[in-house]
N, C-alpha and C. Protein backbone atom coordinates (compact mmCIF):
# COMPACT_ATOMS: atom_id res chain seq x y z
N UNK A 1 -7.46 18.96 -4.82
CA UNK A 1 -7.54 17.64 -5.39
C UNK A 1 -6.77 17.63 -6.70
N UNK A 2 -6.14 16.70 -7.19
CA UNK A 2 -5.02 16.34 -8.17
C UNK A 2 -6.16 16.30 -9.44
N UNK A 3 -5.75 16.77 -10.71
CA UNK A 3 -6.20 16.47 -11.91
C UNK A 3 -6.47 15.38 -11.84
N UNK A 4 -7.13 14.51 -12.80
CA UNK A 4 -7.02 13.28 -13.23
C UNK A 4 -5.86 13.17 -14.56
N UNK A 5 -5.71 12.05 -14.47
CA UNK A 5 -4.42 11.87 -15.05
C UNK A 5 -4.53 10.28 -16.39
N UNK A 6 -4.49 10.87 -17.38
CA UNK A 6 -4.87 9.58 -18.47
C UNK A 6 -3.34 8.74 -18.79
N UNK A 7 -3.70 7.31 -18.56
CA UNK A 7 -2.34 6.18 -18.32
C UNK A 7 -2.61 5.64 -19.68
N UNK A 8 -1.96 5.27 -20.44
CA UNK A 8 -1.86 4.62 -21.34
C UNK A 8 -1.28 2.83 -20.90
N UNK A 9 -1.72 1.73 -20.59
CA UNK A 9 -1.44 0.36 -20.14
C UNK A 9 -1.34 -0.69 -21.49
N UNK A 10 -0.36 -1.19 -21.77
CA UNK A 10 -0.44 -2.23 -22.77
C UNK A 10 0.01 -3.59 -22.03
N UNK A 11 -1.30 -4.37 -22.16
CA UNK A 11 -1.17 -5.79 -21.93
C UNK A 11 -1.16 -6.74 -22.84
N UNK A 12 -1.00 -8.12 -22.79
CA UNK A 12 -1.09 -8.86 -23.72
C UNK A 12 -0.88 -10.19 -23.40
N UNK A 13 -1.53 -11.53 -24.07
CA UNK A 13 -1.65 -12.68 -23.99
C UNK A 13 -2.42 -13.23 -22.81
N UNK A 14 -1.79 -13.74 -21.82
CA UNK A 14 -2.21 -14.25 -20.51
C UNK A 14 -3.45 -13.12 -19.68
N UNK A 15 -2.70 -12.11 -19.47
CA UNK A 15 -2.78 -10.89 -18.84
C UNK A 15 -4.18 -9.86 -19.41
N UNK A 16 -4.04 -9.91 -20.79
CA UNK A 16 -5.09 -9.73 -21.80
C UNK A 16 -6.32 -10.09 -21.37
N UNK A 17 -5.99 -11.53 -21.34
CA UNK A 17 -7.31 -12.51 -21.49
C UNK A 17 -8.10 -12.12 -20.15
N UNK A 18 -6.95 -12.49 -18.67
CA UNK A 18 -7.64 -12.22 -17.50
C UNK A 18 -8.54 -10.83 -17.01
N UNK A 19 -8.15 -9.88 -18.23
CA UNK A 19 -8.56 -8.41 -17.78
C UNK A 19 -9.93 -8.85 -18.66
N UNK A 20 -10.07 -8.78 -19.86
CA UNK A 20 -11.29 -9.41 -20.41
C UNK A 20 -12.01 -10.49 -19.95
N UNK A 21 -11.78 -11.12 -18.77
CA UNK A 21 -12.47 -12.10 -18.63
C UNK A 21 -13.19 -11.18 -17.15
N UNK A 22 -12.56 -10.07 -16.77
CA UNK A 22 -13.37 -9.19 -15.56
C UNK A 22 -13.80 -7.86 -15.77
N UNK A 23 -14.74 -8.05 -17.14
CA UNK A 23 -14.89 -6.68 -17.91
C UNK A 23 -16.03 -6.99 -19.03
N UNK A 24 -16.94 -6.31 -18.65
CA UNK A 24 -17.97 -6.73 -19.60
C UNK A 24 -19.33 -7.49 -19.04
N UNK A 25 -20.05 -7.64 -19.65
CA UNK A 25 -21.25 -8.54 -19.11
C UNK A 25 -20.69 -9.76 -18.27
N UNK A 26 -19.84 -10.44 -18.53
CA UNK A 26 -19.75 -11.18 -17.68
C UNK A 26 -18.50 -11.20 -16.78
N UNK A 27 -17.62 -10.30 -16.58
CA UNK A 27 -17.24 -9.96 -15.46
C UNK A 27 -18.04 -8.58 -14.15
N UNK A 28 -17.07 -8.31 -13.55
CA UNK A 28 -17.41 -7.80 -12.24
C UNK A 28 -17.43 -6.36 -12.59
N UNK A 29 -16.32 -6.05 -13.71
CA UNK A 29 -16.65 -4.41 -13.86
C UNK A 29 -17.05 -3.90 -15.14
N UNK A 30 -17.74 -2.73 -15.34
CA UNK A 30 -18.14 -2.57 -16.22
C UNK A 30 -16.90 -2.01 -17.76
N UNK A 31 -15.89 -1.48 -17.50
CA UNK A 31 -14.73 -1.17 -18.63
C UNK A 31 -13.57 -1.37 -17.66
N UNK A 32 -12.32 -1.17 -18.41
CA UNK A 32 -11.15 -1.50 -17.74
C UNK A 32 -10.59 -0.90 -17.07
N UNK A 33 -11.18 0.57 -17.07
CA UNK A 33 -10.60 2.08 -16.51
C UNK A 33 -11.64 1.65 -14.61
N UNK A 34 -12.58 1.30 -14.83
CA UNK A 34 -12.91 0.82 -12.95
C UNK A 34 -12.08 -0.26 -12.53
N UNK A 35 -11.91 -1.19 -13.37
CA UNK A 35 -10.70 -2.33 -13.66
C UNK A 35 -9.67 -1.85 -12.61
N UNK A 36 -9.11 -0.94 -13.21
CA UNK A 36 -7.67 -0.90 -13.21
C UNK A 36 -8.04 0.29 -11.53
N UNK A 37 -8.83 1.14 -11.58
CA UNK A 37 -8.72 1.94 -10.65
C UNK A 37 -9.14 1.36 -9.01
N UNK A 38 -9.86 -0.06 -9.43
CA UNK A 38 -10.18 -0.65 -7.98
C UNK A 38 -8.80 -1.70 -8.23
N UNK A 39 -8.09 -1.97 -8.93
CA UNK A 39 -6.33 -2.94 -8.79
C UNK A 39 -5.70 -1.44 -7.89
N UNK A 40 -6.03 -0.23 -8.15
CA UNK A 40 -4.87 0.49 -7.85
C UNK A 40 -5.56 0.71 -6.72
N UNK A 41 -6.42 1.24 -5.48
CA UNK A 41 -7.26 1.10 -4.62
C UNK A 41 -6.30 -0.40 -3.85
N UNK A 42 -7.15 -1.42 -3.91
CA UNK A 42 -6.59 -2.23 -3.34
C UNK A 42 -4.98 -2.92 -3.41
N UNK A 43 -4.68 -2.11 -4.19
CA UNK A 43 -3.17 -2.08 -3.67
C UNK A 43 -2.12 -1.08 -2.84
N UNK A 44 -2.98 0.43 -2.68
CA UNK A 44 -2.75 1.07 -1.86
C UNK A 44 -2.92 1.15 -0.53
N UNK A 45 -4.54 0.35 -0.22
CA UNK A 45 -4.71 -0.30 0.93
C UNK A 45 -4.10 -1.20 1.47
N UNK A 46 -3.78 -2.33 0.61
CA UNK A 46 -2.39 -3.46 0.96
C UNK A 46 -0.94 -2.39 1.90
N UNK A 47 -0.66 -1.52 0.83
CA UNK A 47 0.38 -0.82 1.25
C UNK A 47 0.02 -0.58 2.58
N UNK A 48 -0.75 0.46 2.83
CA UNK A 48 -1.29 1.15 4.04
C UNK A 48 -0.80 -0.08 5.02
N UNK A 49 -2.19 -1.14 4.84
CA UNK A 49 -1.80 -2.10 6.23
C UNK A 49 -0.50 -2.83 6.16
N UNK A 50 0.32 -2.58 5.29
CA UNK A 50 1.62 -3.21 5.52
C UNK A 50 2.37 -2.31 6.43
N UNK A 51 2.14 -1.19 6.20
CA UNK A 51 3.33 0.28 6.90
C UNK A 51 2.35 -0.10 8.65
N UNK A 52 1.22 -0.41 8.67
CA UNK A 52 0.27 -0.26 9.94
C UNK A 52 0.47 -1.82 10.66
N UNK A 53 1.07 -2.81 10.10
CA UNK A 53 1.75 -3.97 10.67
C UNK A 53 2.66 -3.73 10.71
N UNK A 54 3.83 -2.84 10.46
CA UNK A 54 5.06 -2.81 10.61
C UNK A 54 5.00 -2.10 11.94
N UNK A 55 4.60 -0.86 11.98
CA UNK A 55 4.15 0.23 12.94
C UNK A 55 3.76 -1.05 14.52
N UNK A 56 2.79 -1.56 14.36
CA UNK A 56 2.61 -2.69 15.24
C UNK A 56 3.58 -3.48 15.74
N UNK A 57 4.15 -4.01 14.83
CA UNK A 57 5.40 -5.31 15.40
C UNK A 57 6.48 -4.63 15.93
N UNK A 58 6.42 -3.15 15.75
CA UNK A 58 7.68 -2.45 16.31
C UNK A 58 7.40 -1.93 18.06
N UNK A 59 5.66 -1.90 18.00
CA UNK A 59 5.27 -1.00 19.07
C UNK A 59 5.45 -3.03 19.93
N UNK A 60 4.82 -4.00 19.71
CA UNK A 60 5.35 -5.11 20.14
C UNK A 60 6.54 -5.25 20.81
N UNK A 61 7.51 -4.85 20.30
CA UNK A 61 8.43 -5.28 20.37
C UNK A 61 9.51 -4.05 21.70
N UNK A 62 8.80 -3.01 20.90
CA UNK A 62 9.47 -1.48 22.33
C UNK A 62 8.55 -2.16 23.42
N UNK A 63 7.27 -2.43 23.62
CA UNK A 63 6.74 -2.79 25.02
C UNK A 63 7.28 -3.89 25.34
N UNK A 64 7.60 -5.16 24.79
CA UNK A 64 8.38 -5.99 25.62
C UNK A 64 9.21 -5.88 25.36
N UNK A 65 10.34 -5.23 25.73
CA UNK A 65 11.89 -4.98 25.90
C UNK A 65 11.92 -4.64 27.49
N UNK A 66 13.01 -5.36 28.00
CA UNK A 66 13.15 -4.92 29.71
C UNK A 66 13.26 -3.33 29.48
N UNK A 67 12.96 -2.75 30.82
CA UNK A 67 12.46 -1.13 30.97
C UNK A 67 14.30 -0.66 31.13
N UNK A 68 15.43 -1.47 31.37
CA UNK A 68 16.57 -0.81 31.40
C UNK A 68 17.32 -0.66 30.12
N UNK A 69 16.58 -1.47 29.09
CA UNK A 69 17.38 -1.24 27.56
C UNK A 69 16.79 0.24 27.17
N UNK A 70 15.72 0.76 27.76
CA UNK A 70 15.74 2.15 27.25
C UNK A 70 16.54 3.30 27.67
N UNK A 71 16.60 3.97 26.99
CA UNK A 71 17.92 5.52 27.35
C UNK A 71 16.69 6.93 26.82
N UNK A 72 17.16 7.95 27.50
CA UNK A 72 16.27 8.73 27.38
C UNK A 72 17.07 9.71 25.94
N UNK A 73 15.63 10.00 25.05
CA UNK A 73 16.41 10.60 24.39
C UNK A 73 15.86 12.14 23.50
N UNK A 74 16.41 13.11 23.11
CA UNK A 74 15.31 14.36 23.02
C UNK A 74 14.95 14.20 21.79
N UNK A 75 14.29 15.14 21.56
CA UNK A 75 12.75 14.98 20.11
C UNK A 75 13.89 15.39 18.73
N UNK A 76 15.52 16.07 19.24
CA UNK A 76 16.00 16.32 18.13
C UNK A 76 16.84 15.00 17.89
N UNK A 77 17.14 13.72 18.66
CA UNK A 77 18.03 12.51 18.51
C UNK A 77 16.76 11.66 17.85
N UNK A 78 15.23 12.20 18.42
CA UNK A 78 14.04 10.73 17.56
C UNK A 78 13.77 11.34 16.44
N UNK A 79 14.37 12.47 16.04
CA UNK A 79 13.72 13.15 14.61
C UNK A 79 15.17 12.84 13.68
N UNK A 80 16.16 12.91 13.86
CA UNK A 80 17.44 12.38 13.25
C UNK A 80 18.11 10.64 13.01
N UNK A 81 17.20 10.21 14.04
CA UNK A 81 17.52 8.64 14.01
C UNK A 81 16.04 8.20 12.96
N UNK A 82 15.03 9.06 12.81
CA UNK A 82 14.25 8.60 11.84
C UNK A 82 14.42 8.96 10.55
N UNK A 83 15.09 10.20 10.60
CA UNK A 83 15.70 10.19 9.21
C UNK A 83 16.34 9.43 8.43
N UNK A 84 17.37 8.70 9.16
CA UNK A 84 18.46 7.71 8.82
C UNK A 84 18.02 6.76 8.20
């Protein structure tokens, strides 16, 4: 498991206000450091299901393709065309 790692973040004005307004008794988290670590959480998850809809619309798209647009090809032409 990775160290933890201390970020130094400077916000201000707009941005300021909205982090203080979800921090404290009357927001949702208790300091800015859960703040910031459930923004980074749900933006890695975003990521994830973006790469896992892409992954999808591709597998979509190889199953409906007529069965003669495929060519057969070996594990060293699908490991080099994914490199690319």
């Amino acid at each position: 498991m990775a160290r933890p790692t201390t970020m130094t973040v400077r916000v201000s004005g707009a941005l300021s206000d909205f982090v203080a307004a979800n921090v404290g008794e009357d927001g949702a988290y208790e300091n800015v450091s859960e703040y910031i670590r459930d923004l980074i959480r749900r933006d890695k998850e975003r990521a994830e299901q973006d790469a896992l809809d892409r992954l999808k619309a591709e597998l979509v798209h190889a199953f409906s393709a007529q069965e003669s647009s495929y060519r057969p090809l070996t594990a060293a032409e699908v490991i080099a065309r994914n490199r690319a």
